[in-house]
C-alpha atoms as a PDB file:
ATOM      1  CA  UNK A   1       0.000   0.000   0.000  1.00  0.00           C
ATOM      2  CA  UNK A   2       1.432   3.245  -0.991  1.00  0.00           C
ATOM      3  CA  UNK A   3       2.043   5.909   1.990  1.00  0.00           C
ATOM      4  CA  UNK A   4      -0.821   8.245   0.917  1.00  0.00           C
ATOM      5  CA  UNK A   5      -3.490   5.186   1.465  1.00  0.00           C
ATOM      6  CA  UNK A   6      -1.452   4.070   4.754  1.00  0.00           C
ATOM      7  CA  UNK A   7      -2.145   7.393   6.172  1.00  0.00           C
ATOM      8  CA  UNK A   8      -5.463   7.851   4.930  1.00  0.00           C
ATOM      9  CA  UNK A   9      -6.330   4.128   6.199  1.00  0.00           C
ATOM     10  CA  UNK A  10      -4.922   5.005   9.781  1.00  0.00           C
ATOM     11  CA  UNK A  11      -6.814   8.009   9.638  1.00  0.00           C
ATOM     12  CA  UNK A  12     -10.540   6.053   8.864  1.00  0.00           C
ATOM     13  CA  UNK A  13      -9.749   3.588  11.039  1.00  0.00           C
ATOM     14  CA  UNK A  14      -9.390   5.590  14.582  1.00  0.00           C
ATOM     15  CA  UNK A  15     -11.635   8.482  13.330  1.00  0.00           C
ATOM     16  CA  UNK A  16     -14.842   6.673  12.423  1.00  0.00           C
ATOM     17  CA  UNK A  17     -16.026   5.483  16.127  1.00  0.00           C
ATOM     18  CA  UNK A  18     -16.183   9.945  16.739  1.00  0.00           C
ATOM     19  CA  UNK A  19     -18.655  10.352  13.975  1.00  0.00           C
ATOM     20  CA  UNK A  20     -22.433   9.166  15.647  1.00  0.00           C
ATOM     21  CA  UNK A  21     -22.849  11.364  18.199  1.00  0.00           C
ATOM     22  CA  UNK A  22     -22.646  14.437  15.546  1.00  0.00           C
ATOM     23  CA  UNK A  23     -25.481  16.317  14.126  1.00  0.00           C
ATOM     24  CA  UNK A  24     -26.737  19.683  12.714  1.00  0.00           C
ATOM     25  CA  UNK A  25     -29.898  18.762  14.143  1.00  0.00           C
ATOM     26  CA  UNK A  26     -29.334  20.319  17.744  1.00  0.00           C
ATOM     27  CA  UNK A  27     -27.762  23.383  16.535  1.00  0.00           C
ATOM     28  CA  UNK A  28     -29.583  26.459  17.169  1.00  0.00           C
ATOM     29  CA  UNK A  29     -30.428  29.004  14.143  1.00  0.00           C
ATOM     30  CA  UNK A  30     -26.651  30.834  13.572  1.00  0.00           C
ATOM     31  CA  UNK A  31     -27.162  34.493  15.124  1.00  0.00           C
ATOM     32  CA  UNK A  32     -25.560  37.745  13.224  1.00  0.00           C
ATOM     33  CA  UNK A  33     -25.091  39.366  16.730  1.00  0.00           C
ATOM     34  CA  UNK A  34     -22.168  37.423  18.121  1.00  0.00           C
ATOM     35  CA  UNK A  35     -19.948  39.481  15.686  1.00  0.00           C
ATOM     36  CA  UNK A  36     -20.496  43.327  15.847  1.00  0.00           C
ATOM     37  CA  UNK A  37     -20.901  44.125  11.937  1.00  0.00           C
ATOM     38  CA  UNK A  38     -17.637  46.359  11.051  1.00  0.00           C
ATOM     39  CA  UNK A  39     -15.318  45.170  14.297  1.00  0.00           C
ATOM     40  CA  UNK A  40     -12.889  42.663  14.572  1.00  0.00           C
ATOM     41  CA  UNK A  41     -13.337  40.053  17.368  1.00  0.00           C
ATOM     42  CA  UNK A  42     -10.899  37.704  19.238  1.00  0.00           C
ATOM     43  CA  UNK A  43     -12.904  34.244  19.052  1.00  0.00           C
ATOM     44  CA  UNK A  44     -12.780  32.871  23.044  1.00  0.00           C
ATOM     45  CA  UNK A  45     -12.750  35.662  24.526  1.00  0.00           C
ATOM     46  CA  UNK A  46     -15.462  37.846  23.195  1.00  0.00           C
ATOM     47  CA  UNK A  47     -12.959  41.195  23.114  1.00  0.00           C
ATOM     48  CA  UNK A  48     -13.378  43.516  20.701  1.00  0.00           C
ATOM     49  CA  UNK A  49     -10.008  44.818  19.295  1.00  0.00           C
ATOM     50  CA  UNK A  50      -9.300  48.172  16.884  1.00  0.00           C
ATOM     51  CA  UNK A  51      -8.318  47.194  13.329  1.00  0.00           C
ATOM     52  CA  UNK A  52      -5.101  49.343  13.469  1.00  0.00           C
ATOM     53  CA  UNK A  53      -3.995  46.320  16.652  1.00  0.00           C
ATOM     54  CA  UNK A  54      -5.029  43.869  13.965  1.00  0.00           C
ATOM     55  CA  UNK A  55      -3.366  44.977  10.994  1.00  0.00           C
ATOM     56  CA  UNK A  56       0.025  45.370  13.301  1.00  0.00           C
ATOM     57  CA  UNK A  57      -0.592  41.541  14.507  1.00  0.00           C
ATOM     58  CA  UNK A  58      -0.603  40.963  10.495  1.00  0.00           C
ATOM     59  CA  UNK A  59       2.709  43.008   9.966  1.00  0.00           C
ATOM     60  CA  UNK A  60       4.468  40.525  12.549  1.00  0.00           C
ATOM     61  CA  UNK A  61       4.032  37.592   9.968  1.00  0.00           C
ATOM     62  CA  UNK A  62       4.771  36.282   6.729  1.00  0.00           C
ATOM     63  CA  UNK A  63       1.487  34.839   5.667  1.00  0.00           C
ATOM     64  CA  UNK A  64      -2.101  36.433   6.680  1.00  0.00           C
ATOM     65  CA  UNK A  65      -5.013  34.287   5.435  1.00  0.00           C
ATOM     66  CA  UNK A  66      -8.333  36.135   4.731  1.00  0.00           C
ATOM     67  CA  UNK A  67     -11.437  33.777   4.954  1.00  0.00           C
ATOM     68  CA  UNK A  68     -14.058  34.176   2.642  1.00  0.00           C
ATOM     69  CA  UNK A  69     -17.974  32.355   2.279  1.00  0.00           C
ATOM     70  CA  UNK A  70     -17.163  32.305  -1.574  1.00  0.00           C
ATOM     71  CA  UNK A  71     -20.572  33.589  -2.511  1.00  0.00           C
ATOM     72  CA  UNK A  72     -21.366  36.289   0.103  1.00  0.00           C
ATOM     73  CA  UNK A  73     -20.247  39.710  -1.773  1.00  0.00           C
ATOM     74  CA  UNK A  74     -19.541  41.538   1.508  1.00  0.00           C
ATOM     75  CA  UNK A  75     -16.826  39.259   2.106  1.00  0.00           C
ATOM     76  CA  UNK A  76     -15.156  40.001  -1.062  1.00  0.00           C
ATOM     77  CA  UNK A  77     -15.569  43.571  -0.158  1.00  0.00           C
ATOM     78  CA  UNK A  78     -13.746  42.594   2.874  1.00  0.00           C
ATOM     79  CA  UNK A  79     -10.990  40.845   1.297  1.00  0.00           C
ATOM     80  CA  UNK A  80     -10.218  43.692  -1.024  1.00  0.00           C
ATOM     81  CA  UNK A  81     -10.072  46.510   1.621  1.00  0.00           C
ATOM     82  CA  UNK A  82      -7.296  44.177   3.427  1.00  0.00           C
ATOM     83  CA  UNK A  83      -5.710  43.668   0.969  1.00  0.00           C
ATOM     84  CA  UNK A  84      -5.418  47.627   0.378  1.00  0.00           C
ATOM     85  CA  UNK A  85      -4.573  48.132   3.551  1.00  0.00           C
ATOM     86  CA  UNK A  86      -2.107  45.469   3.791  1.00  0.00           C
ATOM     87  CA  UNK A  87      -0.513  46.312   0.746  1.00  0.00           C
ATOM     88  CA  UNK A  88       0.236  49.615   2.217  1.00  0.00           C
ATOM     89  CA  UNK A  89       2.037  48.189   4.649  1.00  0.00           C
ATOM     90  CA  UNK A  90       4.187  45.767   3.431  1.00  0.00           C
ATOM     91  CA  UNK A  91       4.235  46.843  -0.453  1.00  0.00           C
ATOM     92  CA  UNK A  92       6.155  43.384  -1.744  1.00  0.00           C
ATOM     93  CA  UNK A  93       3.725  41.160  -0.623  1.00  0.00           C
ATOM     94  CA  UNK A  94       2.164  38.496  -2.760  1.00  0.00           C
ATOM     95  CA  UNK A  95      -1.409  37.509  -4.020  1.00  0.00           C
ATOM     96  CA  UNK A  96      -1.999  34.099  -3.423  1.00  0.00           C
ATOM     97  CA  UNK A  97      -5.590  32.732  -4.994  1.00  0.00           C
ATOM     98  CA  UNK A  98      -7.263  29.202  -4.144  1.00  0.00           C
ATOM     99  CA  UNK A  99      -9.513  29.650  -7.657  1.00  0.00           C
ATOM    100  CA  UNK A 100      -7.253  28.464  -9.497  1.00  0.00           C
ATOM    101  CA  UNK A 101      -4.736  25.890 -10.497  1.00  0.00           C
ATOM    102  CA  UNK A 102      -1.067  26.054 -11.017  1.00  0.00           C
ATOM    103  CA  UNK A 103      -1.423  25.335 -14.414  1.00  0.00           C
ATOM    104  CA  UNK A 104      -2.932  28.682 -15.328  1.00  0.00           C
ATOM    105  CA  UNK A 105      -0.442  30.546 -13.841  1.00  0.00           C
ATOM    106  CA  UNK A 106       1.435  31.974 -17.470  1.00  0.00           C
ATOM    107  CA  UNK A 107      -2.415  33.225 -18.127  1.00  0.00           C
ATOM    108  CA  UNK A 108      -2.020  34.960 -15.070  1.00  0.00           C
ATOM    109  CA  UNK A 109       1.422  36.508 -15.738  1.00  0.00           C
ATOM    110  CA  UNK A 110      -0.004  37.477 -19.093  1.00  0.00           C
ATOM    111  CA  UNK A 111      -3.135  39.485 -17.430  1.00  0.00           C
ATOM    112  CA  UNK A 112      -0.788  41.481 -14.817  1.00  0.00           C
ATOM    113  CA  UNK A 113       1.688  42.227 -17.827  1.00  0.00           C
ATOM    114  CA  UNK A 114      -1.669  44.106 -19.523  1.00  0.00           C
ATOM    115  CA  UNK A 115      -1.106  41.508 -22.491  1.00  0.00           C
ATOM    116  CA  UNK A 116      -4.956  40.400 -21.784  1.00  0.00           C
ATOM    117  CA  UNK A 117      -8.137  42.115 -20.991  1.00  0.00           C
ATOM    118  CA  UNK A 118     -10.193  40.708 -18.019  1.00  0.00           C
ATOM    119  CA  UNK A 119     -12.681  39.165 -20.714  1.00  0.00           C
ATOM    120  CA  UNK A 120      -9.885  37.243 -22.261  1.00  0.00           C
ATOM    121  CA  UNK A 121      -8.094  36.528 -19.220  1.00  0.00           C
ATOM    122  CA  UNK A 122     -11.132  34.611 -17.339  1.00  0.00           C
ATOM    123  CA  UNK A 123     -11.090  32.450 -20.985  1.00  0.00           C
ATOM    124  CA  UNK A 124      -7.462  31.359 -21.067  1.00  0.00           C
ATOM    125  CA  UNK A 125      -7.691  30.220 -17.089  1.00  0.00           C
ATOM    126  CA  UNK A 126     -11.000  28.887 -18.300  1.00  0.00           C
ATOM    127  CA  UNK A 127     -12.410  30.623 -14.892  1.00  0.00           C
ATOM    128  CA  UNK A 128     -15.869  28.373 -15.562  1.00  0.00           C
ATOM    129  CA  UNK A 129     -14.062  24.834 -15.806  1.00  0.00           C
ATOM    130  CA  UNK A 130     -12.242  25.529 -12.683  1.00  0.00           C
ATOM    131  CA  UNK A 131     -14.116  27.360  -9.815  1.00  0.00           C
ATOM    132  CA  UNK A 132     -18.117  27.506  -9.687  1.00  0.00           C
ATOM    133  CA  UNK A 133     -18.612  30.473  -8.611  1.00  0.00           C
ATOM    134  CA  UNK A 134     -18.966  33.791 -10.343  1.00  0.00           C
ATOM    135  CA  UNK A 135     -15.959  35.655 -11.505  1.00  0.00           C
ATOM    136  CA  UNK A 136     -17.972  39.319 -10.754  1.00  0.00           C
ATOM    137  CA  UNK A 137     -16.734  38.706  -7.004  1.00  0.00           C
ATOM    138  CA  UNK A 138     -12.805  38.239  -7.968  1.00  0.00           C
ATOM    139  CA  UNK A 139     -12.203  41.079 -10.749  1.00  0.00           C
ATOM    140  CA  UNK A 140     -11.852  43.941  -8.286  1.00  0.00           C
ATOM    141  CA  UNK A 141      -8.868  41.815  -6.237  1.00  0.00           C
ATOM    142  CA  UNK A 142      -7.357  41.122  -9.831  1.00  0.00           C
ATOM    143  CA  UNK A 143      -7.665  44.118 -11.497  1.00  0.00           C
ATOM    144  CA  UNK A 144      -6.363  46.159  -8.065  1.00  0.00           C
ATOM    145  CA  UNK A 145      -3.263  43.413  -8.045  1.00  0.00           C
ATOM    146  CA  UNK A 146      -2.644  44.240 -11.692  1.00  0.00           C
ATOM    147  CA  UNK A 147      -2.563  48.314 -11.572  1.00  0.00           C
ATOM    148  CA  UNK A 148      -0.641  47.801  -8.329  1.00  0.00           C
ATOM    149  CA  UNK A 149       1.925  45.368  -9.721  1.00  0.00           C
ATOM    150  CA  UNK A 150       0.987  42.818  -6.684  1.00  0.00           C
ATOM    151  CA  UNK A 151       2.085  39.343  -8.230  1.00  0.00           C
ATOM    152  CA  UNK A 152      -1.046  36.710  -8.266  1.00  0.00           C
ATOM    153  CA  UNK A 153      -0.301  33.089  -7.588  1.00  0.00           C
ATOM    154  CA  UNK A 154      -2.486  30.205  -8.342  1.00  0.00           C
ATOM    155  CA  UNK A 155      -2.411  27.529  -5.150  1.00  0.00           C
ATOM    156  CA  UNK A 156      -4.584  25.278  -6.274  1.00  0.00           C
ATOM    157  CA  UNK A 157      -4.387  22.091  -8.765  1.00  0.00           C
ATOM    158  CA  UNK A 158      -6.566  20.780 -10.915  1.00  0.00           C
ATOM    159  CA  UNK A 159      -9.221  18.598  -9.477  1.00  0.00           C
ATOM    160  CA  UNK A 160      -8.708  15.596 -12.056  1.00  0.00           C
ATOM    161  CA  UNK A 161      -4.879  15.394 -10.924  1.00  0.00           C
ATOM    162  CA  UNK A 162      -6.558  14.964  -7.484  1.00  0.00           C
ATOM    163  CA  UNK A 163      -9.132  12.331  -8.272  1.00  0.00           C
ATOM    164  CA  UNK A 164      -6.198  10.112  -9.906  1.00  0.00           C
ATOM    165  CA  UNK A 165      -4.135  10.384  -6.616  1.00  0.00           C
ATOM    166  CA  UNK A 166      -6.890   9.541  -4.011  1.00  0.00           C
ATOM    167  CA  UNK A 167      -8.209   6.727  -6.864  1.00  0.00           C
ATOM    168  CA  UNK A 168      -4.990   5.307  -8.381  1.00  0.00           C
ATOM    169  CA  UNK A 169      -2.189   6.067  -5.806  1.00  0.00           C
ATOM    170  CA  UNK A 170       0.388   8.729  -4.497  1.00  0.00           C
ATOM    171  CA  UNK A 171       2.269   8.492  -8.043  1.00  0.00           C
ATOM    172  CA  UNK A 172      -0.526  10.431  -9.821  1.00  0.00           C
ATOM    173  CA  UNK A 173      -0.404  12.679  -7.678  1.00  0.00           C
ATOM    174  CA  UNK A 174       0.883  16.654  -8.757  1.00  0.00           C
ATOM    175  CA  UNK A 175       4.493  16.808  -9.762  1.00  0.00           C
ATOM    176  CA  UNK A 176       6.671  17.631  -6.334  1.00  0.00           C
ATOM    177  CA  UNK A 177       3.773  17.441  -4.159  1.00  0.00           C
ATOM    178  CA  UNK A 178       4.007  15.856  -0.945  1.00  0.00           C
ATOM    179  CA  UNK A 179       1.931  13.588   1.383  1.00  0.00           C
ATOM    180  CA  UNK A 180       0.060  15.494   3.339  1.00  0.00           C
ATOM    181  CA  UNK A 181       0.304  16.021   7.264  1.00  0.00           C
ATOM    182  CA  UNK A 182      -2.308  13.720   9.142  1.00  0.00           C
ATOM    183  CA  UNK A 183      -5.890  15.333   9.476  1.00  0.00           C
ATOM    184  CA  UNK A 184      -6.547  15.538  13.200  1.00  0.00           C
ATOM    185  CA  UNK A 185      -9.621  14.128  15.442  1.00  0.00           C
ATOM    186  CA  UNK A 186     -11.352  17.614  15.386  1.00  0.00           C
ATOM    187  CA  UNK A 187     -10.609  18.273  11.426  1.00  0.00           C
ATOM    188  CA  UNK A 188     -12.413  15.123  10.643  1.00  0.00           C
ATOM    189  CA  UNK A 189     -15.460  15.605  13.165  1.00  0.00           C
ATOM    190  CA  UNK A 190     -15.141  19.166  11.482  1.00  0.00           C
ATOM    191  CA  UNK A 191     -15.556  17.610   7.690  1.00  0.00           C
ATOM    192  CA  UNK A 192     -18.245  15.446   8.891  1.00  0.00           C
ATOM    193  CA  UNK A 193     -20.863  18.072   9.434  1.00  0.00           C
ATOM    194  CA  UNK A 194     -19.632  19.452   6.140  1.00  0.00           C
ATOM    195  CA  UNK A 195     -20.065  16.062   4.163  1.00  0.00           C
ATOM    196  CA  UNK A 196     -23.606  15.402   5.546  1.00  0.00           C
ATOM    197  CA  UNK A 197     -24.417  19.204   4.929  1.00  0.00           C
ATOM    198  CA  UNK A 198     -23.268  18.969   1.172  1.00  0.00           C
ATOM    199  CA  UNK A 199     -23.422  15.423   0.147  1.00  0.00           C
ATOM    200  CA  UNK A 200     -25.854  14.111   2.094  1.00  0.00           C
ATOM    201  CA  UNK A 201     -28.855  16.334   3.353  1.00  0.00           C
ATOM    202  CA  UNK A 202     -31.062  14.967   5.407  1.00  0.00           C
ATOM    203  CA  UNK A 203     -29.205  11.969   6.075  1.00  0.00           C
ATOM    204  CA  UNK A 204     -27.929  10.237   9.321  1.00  0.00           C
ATOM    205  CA  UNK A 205     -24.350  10.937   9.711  1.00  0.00           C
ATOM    206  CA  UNK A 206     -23.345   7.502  11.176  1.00  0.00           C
ATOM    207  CA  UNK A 207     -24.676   6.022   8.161  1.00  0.00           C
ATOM    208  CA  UNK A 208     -22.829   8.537   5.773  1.00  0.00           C
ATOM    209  CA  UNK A 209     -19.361   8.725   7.281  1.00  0.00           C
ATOM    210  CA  UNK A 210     -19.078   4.326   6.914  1.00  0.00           C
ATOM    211  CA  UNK A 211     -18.736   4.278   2.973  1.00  0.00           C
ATOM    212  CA  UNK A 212     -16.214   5.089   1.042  1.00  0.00           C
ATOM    213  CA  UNK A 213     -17.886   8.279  -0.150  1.00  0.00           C
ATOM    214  CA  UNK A 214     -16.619  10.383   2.752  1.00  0.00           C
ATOM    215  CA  UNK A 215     -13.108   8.580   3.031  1.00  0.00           C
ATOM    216  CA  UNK A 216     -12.589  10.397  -0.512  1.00  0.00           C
ATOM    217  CA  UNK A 217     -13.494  13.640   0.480  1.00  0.00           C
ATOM    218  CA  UNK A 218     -11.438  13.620   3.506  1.00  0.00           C
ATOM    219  CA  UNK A 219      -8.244  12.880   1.422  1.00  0.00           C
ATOM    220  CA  UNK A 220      -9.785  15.252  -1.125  1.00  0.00           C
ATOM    221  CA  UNK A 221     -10.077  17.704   1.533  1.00  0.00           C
ATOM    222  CA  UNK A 222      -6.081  16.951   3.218  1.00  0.00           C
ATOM    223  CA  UNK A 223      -4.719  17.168  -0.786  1.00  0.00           C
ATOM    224  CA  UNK A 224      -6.247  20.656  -1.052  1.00  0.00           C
ATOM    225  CA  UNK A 225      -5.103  21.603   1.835  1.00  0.00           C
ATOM    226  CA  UNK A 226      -1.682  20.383   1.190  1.00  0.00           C
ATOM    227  CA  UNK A 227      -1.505  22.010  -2.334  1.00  0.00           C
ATOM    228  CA  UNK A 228      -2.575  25.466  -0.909  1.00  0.00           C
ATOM    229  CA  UNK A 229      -0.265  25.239   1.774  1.00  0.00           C
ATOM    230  CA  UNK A 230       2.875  24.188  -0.773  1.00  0.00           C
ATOM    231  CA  UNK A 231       1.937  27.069  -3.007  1.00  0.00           C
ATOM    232  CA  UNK A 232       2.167  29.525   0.017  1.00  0.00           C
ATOM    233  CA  UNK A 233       5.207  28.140   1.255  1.00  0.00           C
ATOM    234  CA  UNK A 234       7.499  27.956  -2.487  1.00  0.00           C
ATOM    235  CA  UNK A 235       6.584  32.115  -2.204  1.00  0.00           C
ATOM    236  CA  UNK A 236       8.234  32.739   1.240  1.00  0.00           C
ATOM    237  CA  UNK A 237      11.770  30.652  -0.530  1.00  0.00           C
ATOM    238  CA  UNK A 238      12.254  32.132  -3.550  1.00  0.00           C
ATOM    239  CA  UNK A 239      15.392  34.780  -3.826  1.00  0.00           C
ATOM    240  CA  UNK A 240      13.274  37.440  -3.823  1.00  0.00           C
ATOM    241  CA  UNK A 241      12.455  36.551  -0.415  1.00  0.00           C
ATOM    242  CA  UNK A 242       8.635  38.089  -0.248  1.00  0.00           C
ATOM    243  CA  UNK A 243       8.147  38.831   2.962  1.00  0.00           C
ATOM    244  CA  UNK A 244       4.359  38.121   3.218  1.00  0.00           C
ATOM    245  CA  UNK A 245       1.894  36.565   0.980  1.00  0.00           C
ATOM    246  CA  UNK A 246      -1.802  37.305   1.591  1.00  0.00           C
ATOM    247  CA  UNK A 247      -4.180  34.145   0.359  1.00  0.00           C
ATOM    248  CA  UNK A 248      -7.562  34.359  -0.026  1.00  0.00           C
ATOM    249  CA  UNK A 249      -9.362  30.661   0.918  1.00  0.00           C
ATOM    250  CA  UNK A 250     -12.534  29.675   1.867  1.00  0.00           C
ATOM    251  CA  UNK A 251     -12.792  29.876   5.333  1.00  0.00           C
ATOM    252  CA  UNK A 252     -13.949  25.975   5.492  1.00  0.00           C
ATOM    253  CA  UNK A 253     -10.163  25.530   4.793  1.00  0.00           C
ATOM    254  CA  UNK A 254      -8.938  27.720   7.197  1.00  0.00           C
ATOM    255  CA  UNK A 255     -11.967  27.587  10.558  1.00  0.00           C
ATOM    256  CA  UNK A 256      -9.834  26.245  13.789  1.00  0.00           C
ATOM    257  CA  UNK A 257      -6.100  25.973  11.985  1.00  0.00           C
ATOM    258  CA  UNK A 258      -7.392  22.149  10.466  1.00  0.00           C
ATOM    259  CA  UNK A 259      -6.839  22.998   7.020  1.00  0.00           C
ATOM    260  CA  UNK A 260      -4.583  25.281   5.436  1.00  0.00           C
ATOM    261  CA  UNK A 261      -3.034  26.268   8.929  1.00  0.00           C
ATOM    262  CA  UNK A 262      -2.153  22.873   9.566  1.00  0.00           C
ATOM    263  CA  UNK A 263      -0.215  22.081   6.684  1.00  0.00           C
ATOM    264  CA  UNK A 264       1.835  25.334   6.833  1.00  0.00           C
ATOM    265  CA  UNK A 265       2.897  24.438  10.502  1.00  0.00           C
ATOM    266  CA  UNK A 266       3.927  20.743   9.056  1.00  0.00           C
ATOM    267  CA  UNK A 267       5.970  22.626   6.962  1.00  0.00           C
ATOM    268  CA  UNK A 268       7.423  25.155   8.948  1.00  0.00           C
ATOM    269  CA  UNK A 269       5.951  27.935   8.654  1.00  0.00           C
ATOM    270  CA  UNK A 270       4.980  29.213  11.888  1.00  0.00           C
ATOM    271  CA  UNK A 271       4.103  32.943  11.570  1.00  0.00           C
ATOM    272  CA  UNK A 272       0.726  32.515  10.439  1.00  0.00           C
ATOM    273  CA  UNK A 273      -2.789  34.986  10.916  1.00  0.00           C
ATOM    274  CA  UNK A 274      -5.823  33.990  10.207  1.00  0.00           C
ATOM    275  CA  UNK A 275      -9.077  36.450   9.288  1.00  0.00           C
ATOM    276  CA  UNK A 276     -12.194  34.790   8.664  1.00  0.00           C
ATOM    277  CA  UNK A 277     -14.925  37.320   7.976  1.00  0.00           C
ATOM    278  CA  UNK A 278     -18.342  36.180   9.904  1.00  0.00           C
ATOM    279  CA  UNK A 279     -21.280  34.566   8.061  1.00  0.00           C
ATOM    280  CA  UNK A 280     -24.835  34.779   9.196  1.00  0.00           C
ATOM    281  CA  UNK A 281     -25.143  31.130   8.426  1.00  0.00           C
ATOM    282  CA  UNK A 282     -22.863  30.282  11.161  1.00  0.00           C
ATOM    283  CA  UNK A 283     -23.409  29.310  14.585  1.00  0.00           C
ATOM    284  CA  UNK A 284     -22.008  31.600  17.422  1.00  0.00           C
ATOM    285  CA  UNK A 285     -20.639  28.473  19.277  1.00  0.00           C
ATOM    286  CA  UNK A 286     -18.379  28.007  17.364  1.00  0.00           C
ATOM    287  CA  UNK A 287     -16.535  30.750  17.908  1.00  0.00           C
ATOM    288  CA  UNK A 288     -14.056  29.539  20.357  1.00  0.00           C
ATOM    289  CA  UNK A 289     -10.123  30.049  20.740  1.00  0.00           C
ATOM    290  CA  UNK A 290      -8.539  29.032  17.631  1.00  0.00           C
ATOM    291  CA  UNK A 291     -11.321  29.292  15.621  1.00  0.00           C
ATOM    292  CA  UNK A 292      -9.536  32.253  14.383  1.00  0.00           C
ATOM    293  CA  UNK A 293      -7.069  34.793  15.272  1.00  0.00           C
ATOM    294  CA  UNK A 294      -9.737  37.699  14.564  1.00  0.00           C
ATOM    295  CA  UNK A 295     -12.831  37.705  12.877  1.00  0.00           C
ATOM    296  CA  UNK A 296     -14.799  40.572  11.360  1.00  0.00           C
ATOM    297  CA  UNK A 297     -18.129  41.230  11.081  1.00  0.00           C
ATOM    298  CA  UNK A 298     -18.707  41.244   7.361  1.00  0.00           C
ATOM    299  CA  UNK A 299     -22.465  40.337   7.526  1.00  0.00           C
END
């Protein structure tokens, strides 16, 4: 057995027996009063913080990871005004995007050269193949990296080269990639909920969880995670040495350090901040240490 299906056969095996007692079903309605709209929170404690504290915090590290629900507008509005802000402050950062794949990344290069116009650049990354959801929310961040000359990297890879690795073995998996850190107890109770909510509505979780449906999306889940995290990290050692790179990632990726967060610290890269802008769809409970360094109240 390959190491990729050792770990991810280790990881089934202790994780399942956590998975019955959890359910959306006793949740409350989410609340949009936990967060103040406009102000920055520390999850745990219930503090309030100014953003000027918050954007120092940021300064302090070399990777600051902005949160996003990817079809709530507000938190594209968000993303944008950090980045502005951040960009002020440390002007060689980099632009790191989980839309797209590696693959596209010459397209990119082409757009920020002013070799393409926004119509012809969302055609040769074939935006539509690659991420479902509208383009409208994403032009302002790539137009504003363009005029500013703020370099855009693609973290992603393309979904078929991650099919072939979770269906056929580590050796399909993207050139130079690496097997990914182990998913933790809590990141797989986490990706539970998720699974039922997305793949299976309405259905008991116990019963989900067993087949090999969810298995898949959990190394789905660790390979994207892994990918985003390797893109972030080749930025911070090239001989330019950037000294921050500012990704934009669905929070899902991101909530409690399981995800992206994770992977970085496997690969040591420990001066990390997290943002994850609140959604009205989530429940205030969860907003416990470590769900985030700050959150904002987006709407």
């Amino acid at each position: 057995m390959d190491l990729l299906r050792a770990i991810f056969a280790t990881l089934c095996l202790f994780a399942l027996p956590l998975f019955a007692a959890a359910s959306d079903d006793s949740l409350p309605p989410a609340a949009s009063s936990c967060v103040p709209q406009n102000s920055w929170l520390l999850p745990g404690s219930a503090a309030v913080v100014d953003e000027s504290m918050v954007l120092a915090q940021a300064q302090l590290n070399n990777v600051v990871l902005l949160g996003e629900h990817h079809d709530n507008p507000l938190h594209h509005d968000w993303q944008l005004r950090m980045l502005e802000v951040l960009h002020q402050r440390q002007p060689g950062l980099v632009v790191g995007l989980e839309m797209l794949p590696r693959v596209v990344q010459p397209k990119i290069e082409r757009f920020l050269r002013g070799e393409t116009t926004v119509e012809v650049f969302l055609k040769e990354v074939e935006w539509q193949r690659y991420w479902s959801f509208s383009a409208d929310y994403y032009i302002p961040l790539m137009v504003y990296a363009r005029d500013q000359g703020i370099p855009l990297i693609a973290l992603n890879v393309m979904r078929e080269k991650v099919n072939e690795a979770v269906d056929l073995g580590w050796q399909f998996a993207p050139d130079g990639m690496t097997v990914p850190a182990q998913a933790t107890r809590p990141y797989i109770r986490h990706l539970v909920v998720s699974f039922q909510r997305h793949k299976f509505p309405g259905a008991k979780l116990d019963m989900a969880v067993e087949g090999p449906a969810f298995r898949r999306f959990v190394q789905k889940q660790l390979l994207w995670d892994r990918a985003m995290a390797e893109g972030i990290s080749a930025q911070l050692d090239t001989p330019q040495k950037v000294p921050m790179v500012v990704a934009f990632i669905g929070s899902g990726h991101l909530m409690h350090g399981y995800g992206v967060p994770h992977q970085l610290q496997s690969l040591g890269i420990e001066k990390v901040m997290t943002m994850i802008p609140w959604d009205r769809h989530l429940d205030c409970r969860v907003l416990v240490k470590g769900f985030a360094d700050v959150v904002y109240g987006a709407g």
